[in-house]
Protein backbone atom coordinates (compact mmCIF):
# COMPACT_ATOMS: atom_id res chain seq x y z
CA UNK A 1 159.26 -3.69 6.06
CA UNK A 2 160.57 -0.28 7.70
CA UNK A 3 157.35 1.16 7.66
CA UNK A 4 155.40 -1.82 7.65
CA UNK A 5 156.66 -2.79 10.88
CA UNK A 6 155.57 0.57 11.99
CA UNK A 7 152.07 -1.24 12.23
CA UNK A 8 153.32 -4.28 14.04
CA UNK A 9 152.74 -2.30 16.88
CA UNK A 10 151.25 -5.31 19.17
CA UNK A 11 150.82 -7.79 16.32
CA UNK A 12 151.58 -10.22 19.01
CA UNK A 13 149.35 -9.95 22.35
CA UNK A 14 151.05 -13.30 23.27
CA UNK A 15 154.59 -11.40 24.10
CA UNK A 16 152.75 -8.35 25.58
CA UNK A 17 150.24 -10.63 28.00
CA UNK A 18 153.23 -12.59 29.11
CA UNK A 19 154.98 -9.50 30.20
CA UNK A 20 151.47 -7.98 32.04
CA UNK A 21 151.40 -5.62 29.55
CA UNK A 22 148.54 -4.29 27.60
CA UNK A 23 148.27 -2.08 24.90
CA UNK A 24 145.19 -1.20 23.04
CA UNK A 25 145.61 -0.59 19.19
CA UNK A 26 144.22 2.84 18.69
CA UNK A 27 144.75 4.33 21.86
CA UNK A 28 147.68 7.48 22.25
CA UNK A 29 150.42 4.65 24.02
CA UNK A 30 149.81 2.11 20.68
CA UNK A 31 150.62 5.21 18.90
CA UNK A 32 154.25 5.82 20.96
CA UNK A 33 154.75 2.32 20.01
CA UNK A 34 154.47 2.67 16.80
CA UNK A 35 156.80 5.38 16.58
CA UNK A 36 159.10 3.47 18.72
CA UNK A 37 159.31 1.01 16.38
CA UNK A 38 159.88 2.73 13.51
CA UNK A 39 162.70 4.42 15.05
CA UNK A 40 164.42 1.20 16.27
CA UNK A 41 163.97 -0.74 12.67
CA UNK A 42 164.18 2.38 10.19
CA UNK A 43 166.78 1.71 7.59
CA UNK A 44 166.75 0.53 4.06
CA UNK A 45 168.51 -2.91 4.56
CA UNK A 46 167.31 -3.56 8.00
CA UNK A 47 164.38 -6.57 6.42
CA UNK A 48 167.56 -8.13 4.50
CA UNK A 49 169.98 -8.34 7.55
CA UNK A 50 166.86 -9.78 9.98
CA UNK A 51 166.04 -12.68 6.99
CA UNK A 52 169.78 -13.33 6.51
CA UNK A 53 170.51 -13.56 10.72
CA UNK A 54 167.21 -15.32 11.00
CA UNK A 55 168.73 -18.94 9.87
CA UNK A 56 171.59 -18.20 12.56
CA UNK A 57 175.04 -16.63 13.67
CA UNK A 58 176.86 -15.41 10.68
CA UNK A 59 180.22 -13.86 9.54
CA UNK A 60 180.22 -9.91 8.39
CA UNK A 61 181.36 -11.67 4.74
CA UNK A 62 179.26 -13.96 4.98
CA UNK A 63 175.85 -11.95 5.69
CA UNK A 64 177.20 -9.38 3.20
CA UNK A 65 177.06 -12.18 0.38
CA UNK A 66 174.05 -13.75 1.59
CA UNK A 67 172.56 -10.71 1.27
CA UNK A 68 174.07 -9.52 -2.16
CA UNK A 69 173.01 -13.27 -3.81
CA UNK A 70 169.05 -12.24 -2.33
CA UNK A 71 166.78 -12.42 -5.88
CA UNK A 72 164.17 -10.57 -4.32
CA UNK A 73 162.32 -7.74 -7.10
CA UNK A 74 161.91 -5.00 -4.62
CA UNK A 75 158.93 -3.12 -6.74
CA UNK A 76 159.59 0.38 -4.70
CA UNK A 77 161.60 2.17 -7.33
CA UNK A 78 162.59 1.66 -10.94
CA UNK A 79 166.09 0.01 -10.15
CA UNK A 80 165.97 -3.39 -8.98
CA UNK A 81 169.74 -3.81 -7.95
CA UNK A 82 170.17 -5.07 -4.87
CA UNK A 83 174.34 -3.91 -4.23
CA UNK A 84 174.85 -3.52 -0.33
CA UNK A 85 178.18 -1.77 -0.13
CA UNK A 86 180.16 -3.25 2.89
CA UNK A 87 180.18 0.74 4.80
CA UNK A 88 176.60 0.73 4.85
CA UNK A 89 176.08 -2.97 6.07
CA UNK A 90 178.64 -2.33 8.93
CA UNK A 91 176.28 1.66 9.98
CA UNK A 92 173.41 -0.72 9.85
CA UNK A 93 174.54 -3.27 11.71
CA UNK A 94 176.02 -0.63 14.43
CA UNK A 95 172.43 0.40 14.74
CA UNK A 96 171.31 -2.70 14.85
CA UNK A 97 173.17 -3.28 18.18
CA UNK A 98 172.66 0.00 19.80
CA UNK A 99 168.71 -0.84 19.53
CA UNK A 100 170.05 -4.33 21.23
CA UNK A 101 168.67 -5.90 18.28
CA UNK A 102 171.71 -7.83 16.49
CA UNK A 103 174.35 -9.39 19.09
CA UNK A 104 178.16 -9.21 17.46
CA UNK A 105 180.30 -11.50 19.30
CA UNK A 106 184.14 -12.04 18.85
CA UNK A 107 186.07 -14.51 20.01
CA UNK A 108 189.73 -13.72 19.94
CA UNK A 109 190.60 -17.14 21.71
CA UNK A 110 190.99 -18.50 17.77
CA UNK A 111 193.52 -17.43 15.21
CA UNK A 112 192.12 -15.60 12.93
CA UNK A 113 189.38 -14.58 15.51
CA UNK A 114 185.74 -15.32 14.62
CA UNK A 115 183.24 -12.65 14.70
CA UNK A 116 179.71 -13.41 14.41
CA UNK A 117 176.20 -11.36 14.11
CA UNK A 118 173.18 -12.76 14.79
CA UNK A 119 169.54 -11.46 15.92
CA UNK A 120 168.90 -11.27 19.74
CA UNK A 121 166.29 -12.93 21.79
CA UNK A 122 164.21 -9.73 21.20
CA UNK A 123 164.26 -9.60 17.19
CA UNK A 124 163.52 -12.96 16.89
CA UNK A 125 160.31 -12.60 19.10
CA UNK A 126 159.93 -9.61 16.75
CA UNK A 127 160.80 -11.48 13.92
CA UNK A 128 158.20 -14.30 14.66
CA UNK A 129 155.56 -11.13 15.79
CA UNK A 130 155.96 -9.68 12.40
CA UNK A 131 154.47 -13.41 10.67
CA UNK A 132 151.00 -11.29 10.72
CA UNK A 133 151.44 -8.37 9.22
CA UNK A 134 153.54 -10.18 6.36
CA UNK A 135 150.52 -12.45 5.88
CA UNK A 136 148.22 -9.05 5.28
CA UNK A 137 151.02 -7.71 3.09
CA UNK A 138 150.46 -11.64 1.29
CA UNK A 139 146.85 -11.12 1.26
CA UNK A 140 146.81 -7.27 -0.56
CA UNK A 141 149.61 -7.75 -2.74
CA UNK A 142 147.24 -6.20 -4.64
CA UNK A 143 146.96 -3.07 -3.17
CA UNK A 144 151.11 -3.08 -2.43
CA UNK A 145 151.54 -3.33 -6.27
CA UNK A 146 149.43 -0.51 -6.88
CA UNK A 147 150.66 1.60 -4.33
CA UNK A 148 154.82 0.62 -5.77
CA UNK A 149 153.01 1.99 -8.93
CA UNK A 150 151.73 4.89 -8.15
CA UNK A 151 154.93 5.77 -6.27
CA UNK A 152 157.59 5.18 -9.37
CA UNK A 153 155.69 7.29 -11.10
CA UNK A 154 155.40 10.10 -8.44
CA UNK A 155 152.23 10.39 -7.95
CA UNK A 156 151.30 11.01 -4.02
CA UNK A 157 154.66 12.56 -3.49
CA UNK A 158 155.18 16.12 -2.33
């Protein structure tokens, strides 16, 4: 998804109209979007923690696991483990909130305090924009599988 999502861009001209704003795919200010977007969602584990946050509020344990137990054969390099070590969960997460993306809220009026992460009223209109461009990537799985090929067997790289 990280550089998928580069190509989101405006995949949803329903949020952008509603704010008065209008981008046109192709044009120099799509481009800084697309950039922009990159920047804010770069990170290996950023698709797992959006998916995992997407059914609702959870605990730092409890994302970590939900994320761990994910069976999902990745295709992008030859190992297919899927081990999220706790240190890099909590940098992406910090991320996460400095792009105002994930909301971690603790309330300290319980013993043991609760502390819960879940996506913010902007990712999940980004979450929801990004139903488009995961349809294409349904529609030329094709052309992914290839590509995941090609690219385990380091061919393109320089």
């Amino acid at each position: 998804m990280t550089r998928l999502s580069v190509y989101v861009g405006i995949a949803s001209g329903e949020a952008h109209e509603q704010r008065g704003c209008h981008v046109k795919m192709g044009d120099e200010k799509s481009l800084k979007r697309m950039w922009d977007l990159q920047n804010i969602f770069k990170g290996d584990w950023v698709p797992d923690i959006f998916v995992a946050l997407s059914s609702g509020p959870l605990r730092r344990g409890e994302l970590l696991e939900k994320i761990r137990s994910t069976q999902v054969p990745y295709g992008w390099s030859d190992s297919e483990t899927h081990n999220l070590h706790d240190r890099v969960m909590g940098e992406t997460l910090k991320r996460l909130e400095t792009a105002e993306m994930v909301v971690h809220t603790r309330d300290e009026r319980v013993f043991p305090p609760v502390s819960l992460y879940t996506l913010s009223p902007a990712a999940e209109e980004f979450f929801a924009a990004l139903e488009p461009v995961v349809q294409w990537a349904e529609k030329h799985g094709d052309l992914i599988e290839r590509v995941q090929q090609r690219r385990r067997h380091g061919e393109g790289d320089e």
